[in-house]
PDB file of N, CA and C in Angstrom:
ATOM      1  N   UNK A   1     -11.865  10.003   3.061  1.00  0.00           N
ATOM      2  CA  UNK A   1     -10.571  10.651   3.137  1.00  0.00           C
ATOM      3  C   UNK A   1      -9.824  10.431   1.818  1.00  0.00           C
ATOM      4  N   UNK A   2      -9.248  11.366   1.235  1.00  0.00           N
ATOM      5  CA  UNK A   2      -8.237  11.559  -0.137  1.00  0.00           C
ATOM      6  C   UNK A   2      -7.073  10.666   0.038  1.00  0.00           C
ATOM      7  N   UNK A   3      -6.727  10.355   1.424  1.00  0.00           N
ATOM      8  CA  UNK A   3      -5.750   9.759   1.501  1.00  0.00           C
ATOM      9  C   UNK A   3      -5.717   7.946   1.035  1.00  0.00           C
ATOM     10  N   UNK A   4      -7.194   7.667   1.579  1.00  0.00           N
ATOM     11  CA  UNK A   4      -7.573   6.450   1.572  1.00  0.00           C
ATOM     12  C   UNK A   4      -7.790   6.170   0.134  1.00  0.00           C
ATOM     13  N   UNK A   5      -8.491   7.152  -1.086  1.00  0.00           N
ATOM     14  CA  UNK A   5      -8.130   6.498  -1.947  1.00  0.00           C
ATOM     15  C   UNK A   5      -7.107   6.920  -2.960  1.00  0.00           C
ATOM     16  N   UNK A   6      -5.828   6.919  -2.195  1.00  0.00           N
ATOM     17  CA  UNK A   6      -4.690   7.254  -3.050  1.00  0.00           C
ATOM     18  C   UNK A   6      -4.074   5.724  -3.018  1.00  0.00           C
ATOM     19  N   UNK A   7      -4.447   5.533  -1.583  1.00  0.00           N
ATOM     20  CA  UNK A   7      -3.568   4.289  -1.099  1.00  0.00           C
ATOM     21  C   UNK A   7      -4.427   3.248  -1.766  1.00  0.00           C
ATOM     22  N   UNK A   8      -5.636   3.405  -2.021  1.00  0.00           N
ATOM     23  CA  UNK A   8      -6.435   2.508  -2.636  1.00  0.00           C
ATOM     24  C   UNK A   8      -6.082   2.514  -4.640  1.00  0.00           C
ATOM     25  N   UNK A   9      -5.346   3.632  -4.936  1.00  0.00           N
ATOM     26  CA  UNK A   9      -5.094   3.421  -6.204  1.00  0.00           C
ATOM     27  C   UNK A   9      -3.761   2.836  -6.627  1.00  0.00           C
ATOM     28  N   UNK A  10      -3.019   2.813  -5.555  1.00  0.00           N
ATOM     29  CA  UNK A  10      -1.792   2.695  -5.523  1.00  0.00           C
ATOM     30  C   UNK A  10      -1.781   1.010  -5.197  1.00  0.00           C
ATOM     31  N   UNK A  11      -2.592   0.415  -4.887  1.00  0.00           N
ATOM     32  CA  UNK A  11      -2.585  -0.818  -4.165  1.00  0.00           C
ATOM     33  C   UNK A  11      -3.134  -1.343  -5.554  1.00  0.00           C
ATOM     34  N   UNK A  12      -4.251  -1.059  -6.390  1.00  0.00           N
ATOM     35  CA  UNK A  12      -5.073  -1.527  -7.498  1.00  0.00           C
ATOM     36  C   UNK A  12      -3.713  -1.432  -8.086  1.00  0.00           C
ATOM     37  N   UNK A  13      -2.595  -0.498  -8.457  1.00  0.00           N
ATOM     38  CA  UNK A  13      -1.725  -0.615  -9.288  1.00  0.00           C
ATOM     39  C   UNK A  13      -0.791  -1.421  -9.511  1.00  0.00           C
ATOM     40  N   UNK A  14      -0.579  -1.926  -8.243  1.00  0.00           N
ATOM     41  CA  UNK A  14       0.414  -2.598  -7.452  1.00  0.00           C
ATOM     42  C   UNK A  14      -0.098  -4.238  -8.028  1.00  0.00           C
ATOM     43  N   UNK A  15      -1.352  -4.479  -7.718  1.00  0.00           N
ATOM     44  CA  UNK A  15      -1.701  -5.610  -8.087  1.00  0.00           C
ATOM     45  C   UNK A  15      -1.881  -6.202  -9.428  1.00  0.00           C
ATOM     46  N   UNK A  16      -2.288  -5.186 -10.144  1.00  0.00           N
ATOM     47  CA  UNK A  16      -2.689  -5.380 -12.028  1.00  0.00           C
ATOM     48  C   UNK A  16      -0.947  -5.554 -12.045  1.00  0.00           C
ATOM     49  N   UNK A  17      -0.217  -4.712 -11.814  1.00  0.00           N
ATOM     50  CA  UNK A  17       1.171  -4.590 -12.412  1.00  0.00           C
ATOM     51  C   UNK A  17       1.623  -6.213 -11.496  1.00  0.00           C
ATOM     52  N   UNK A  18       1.469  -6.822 -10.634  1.00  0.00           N
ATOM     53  CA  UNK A  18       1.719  -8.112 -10.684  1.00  0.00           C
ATOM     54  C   UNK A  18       1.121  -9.153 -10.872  1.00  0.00           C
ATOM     55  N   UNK A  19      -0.081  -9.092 -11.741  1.00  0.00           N
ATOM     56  CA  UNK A  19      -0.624 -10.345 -12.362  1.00  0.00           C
ATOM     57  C   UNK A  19      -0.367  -9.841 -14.144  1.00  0.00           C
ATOM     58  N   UNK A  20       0.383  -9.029 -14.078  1.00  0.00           N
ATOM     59  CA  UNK A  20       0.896  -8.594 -15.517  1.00  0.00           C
ATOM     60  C   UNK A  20       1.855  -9.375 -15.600  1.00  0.00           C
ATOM     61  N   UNK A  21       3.095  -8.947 -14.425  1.00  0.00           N
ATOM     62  CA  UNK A  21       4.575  -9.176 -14.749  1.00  0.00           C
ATOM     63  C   UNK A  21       4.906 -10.743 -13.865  1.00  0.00           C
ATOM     64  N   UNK A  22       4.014 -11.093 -13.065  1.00  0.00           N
ATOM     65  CA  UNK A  22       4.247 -12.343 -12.248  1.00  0.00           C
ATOM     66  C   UNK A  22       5.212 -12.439 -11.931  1.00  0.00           C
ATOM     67  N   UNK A  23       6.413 -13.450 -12.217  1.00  0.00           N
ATOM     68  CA  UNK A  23       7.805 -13.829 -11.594  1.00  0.00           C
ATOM     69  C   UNK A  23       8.942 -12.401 -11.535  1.00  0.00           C
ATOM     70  N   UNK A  24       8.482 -11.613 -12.377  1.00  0.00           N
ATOM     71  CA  UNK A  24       9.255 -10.358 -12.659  1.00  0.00           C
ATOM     72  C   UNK A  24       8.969  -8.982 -11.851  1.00  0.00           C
ATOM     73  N   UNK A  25       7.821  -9.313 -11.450  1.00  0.00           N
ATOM     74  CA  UNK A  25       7.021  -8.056 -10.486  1.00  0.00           C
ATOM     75  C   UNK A  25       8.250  -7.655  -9.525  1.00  0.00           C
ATOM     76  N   UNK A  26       8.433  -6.604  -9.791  1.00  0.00           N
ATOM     77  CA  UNK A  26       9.577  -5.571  -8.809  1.00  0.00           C
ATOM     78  C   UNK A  26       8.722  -4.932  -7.523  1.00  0.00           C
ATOM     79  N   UNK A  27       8.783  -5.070  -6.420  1.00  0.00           N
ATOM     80  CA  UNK A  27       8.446  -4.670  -5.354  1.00  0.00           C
ATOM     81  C   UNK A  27       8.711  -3.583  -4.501  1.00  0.00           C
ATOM     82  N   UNK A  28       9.772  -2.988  -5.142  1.00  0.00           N
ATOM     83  CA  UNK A  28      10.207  -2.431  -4.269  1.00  0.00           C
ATOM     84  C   UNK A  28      10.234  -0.345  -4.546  1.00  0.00           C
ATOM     85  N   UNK A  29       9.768  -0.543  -5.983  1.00  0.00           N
ATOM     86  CA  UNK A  29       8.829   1.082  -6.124  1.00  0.00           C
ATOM     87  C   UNK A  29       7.485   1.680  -5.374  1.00  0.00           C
ATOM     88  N   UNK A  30       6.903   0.352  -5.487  1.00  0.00           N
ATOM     89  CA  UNK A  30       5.559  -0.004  -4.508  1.00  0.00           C
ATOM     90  C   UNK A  30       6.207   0.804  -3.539  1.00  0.00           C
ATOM     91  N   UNK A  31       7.487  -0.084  -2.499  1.00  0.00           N
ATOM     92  CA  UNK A  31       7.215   0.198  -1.287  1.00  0.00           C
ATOM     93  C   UNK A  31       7.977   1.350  -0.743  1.00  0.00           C
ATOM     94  N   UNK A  32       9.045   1.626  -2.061  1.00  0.00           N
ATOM     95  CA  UNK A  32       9.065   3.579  -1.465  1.00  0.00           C
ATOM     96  C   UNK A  32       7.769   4.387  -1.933  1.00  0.00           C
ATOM     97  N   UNK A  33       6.362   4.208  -2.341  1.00  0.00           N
ATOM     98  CA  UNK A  33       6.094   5.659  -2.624  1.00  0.00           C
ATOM     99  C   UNK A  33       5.116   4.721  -1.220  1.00  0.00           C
ATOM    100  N   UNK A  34       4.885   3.937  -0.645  1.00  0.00           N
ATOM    101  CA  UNK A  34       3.839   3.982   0.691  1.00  0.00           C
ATOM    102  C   UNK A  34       4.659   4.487   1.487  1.00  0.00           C
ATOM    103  N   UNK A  35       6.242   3.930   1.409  1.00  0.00           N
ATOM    104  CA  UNK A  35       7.104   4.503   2.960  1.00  0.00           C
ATOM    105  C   UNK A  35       7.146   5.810   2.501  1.00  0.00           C
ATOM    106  N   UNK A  36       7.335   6.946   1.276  1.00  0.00           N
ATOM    107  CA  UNK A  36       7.387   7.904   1.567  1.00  0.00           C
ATOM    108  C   UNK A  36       5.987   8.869   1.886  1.00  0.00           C
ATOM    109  N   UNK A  37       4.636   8.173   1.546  1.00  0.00           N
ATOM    110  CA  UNK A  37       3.789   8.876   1.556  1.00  0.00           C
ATOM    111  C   UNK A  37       3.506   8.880   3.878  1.00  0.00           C
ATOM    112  N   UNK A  38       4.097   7.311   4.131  1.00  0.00           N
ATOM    113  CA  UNK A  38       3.718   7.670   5.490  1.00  0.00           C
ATOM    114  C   UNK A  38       4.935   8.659   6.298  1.00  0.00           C
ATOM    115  N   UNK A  39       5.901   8.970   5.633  1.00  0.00           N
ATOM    116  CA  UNK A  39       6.931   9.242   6.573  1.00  0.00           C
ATOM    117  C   UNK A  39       6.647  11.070   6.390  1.00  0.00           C
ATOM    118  N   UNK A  40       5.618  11.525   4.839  1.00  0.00           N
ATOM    119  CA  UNK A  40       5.724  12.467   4.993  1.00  0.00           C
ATOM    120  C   UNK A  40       4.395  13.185   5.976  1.00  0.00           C
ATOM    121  N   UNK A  41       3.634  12.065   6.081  1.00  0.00           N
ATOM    122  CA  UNK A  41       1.970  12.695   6.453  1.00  0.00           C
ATOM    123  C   UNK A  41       2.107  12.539   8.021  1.00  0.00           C
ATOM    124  N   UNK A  42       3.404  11.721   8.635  1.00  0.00           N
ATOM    125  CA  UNK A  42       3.644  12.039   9.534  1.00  0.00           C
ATOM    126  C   UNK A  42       4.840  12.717  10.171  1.00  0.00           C
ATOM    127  N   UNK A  43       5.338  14.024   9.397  1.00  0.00           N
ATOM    128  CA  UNK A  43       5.904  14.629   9.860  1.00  0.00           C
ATOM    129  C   UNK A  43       5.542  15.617  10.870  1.00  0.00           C
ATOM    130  N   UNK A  44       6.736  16.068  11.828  1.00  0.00           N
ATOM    131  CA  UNK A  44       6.060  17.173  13.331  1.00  0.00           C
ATOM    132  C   UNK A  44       5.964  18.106  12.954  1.00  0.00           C
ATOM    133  N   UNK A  45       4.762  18.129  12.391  1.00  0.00           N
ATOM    134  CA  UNK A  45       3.847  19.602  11.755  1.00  0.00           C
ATOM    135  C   UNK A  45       2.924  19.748  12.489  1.00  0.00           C
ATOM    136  N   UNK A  46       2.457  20.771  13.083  1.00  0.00           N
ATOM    137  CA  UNK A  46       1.220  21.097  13.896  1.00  0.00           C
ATOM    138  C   UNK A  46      -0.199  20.166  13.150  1.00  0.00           C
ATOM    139  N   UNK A  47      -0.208  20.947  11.827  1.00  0.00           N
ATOM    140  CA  UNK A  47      -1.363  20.632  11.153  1.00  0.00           C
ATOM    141  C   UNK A  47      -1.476  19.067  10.841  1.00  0.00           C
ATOM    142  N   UNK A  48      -0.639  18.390  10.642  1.00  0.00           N
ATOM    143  CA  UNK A  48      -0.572  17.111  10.292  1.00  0.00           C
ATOM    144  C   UNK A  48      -0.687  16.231  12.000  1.00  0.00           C
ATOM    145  N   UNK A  49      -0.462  16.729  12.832  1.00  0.00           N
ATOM    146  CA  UNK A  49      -0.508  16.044  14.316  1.00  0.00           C
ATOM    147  C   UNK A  49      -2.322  15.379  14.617  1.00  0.00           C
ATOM    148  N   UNK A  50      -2.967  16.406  13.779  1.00  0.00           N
ATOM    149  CA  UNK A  50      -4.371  15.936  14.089  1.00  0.00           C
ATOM    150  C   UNK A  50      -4.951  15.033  13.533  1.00  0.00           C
ATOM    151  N   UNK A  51      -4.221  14.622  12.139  1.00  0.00           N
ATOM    152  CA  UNK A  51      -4.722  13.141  11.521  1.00  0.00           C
ATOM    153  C   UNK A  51      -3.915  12.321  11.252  1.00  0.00           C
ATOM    154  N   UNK A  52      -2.693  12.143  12.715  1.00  0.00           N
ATOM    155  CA  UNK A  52      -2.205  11.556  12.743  1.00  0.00           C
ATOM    156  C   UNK A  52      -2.721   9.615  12.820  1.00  0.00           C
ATOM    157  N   UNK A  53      -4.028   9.752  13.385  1.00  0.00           N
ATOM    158  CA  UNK A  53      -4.235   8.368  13.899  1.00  0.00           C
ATOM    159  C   UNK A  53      -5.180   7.748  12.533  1.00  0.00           C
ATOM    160  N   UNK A  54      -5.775   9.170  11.685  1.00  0.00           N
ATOM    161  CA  UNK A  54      -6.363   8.810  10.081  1.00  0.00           C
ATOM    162  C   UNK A  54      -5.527   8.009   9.496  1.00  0.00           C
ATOM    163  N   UNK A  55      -4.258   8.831   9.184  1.00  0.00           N
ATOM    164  CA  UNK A  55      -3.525   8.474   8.474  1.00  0.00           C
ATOM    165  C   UNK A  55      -2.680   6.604   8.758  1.00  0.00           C
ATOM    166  N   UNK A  56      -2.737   6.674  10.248  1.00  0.00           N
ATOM    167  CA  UNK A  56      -2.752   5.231  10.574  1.00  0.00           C
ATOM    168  C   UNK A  56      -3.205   4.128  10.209  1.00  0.00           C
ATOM    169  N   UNK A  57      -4.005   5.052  10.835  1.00  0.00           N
ATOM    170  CA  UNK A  57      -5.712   3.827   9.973  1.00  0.00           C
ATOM    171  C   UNK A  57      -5.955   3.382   8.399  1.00  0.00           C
ATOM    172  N   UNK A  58      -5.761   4.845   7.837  1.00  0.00           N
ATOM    173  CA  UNK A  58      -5.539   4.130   6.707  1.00  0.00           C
ATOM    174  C   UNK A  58      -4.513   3.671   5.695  1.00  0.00           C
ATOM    175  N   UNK A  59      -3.101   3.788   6.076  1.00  0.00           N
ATOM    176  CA  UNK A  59      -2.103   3.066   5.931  1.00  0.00           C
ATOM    177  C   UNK A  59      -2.601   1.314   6.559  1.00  0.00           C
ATOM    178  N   UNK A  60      -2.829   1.006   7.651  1.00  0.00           N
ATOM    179  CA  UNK A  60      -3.657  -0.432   8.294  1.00  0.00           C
ATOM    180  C   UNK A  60      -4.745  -0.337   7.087  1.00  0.00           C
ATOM    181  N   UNK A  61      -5.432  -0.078   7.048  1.00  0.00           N
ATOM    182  CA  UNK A  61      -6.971  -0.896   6.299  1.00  0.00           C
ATOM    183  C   UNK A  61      -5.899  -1.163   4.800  1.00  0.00           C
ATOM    184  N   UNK A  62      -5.446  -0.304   4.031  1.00  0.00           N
ATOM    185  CA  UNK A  62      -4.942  -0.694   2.726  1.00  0.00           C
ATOM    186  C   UNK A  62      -3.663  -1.748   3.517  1.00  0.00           C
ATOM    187  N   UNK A  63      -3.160  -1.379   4.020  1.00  0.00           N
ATOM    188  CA  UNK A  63      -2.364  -3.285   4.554  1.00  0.00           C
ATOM    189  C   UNK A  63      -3.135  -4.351   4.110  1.00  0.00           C
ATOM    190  N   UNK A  64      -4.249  -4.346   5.121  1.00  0.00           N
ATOM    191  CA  UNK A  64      -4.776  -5.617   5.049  1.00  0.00           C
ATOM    192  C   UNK A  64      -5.505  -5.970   3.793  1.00  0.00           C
ATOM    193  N   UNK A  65      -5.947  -5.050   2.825  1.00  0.00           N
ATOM    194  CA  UNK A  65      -6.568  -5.085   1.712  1.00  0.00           C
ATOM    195  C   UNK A  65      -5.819  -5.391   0.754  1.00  0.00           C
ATOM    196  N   UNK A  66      -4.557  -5.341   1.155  1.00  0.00           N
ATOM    197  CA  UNK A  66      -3.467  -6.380  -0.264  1.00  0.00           C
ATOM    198  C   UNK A  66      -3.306  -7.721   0.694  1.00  0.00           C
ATOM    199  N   UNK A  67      -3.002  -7.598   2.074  1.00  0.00           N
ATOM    200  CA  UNK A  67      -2.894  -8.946   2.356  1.00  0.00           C
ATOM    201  C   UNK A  67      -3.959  -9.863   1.933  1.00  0.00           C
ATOM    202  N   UNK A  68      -5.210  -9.773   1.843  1.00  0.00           N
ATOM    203  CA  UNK A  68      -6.499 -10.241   1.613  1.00  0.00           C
ATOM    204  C   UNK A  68      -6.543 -10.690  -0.099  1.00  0.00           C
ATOM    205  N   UNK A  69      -6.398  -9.467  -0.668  1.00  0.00           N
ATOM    206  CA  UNK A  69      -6.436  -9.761  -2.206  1.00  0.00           C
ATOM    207  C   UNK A  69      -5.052 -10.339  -2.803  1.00  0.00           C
ATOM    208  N   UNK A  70      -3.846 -10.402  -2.001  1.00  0.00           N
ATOM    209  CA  UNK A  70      -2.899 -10.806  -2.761  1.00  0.00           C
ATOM    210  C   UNK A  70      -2.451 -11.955  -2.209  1.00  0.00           C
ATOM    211  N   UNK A  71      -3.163 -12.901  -0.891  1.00  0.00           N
ATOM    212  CA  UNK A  71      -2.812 -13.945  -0.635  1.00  0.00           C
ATOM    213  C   UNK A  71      -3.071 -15.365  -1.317  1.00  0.00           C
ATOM    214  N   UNK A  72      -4.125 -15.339  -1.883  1.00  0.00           N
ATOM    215  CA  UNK A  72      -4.095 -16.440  -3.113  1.00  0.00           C
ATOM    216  C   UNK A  72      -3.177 -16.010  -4.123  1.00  0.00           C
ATOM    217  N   UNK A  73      -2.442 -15.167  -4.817  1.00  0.00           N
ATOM    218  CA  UNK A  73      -1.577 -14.932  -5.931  1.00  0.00           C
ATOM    219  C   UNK A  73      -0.082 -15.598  -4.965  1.00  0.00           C
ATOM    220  N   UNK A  74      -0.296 -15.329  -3.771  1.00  0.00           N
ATOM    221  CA  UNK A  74       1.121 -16.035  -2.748  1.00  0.00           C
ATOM    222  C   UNK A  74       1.107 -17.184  -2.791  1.00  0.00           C
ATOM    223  N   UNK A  75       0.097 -18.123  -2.678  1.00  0.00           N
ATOM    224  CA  UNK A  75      -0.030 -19.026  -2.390  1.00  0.00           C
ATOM    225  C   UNK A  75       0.087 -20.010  -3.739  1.00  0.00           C
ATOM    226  N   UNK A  76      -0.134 -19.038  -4.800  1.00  0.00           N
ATOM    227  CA  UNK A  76       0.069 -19.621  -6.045  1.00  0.00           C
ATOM    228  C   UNK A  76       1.035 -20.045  -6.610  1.00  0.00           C
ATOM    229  N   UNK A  77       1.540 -18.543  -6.430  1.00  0.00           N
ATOM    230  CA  UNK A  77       3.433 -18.869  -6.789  1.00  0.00           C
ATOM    231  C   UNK A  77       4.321 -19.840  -5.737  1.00  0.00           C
ATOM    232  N   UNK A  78       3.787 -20.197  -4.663  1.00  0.00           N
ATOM    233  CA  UNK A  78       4.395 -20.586  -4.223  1.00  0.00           C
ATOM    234  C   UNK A  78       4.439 -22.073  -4.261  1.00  0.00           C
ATOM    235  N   UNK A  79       3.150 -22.624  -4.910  1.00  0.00           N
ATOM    236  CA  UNK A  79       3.386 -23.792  -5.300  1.00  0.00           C
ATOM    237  C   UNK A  79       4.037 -23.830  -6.616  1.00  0.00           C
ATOM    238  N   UNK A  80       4.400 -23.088  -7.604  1.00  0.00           N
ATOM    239  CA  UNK A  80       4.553 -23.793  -8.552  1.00  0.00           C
ATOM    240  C   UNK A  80       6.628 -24.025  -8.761  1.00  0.00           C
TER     241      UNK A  80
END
């Protein structure tokens, strides 16, 4: 699915751009273009109703694929 690797490029971006900027990493561009990409793929459009549970899914799998890859960088900063 196209969708899966948008969210998959967007997540690679997300991460290089915070082992770039570390203490400075801004978070919060990240998380309007995921909230706007889910709020638009689930709008009440006929055509969009049928991959509604895709688009779930893969909003969930790229979740857990930053939780996974970005929990040692958490755990880092958080000791120091």
């Amino acid at each position: 699915m196209v969708l899966l690797q948008v969210l998959g490029i967007v997540a690679g971006v997300l991460l290089q751009d915070h082992d770039v900027r570390h203490t400075d990493f801004q978070q919060l561009p990240y998380h309007r273009i995921f909230i706007m990409l889910f709020i638009e793929l689930n709008a009440p459009e006929q055509v969009l109703e049928s991959i509604n549970f895709e688009v779930l899914q893969s909003f969930w799998y790229s979740h857990q694929v930053l939780l996974l890859l970005s929990s040692p960088r958490i755990t880092e900063m958080l000791r120091k």
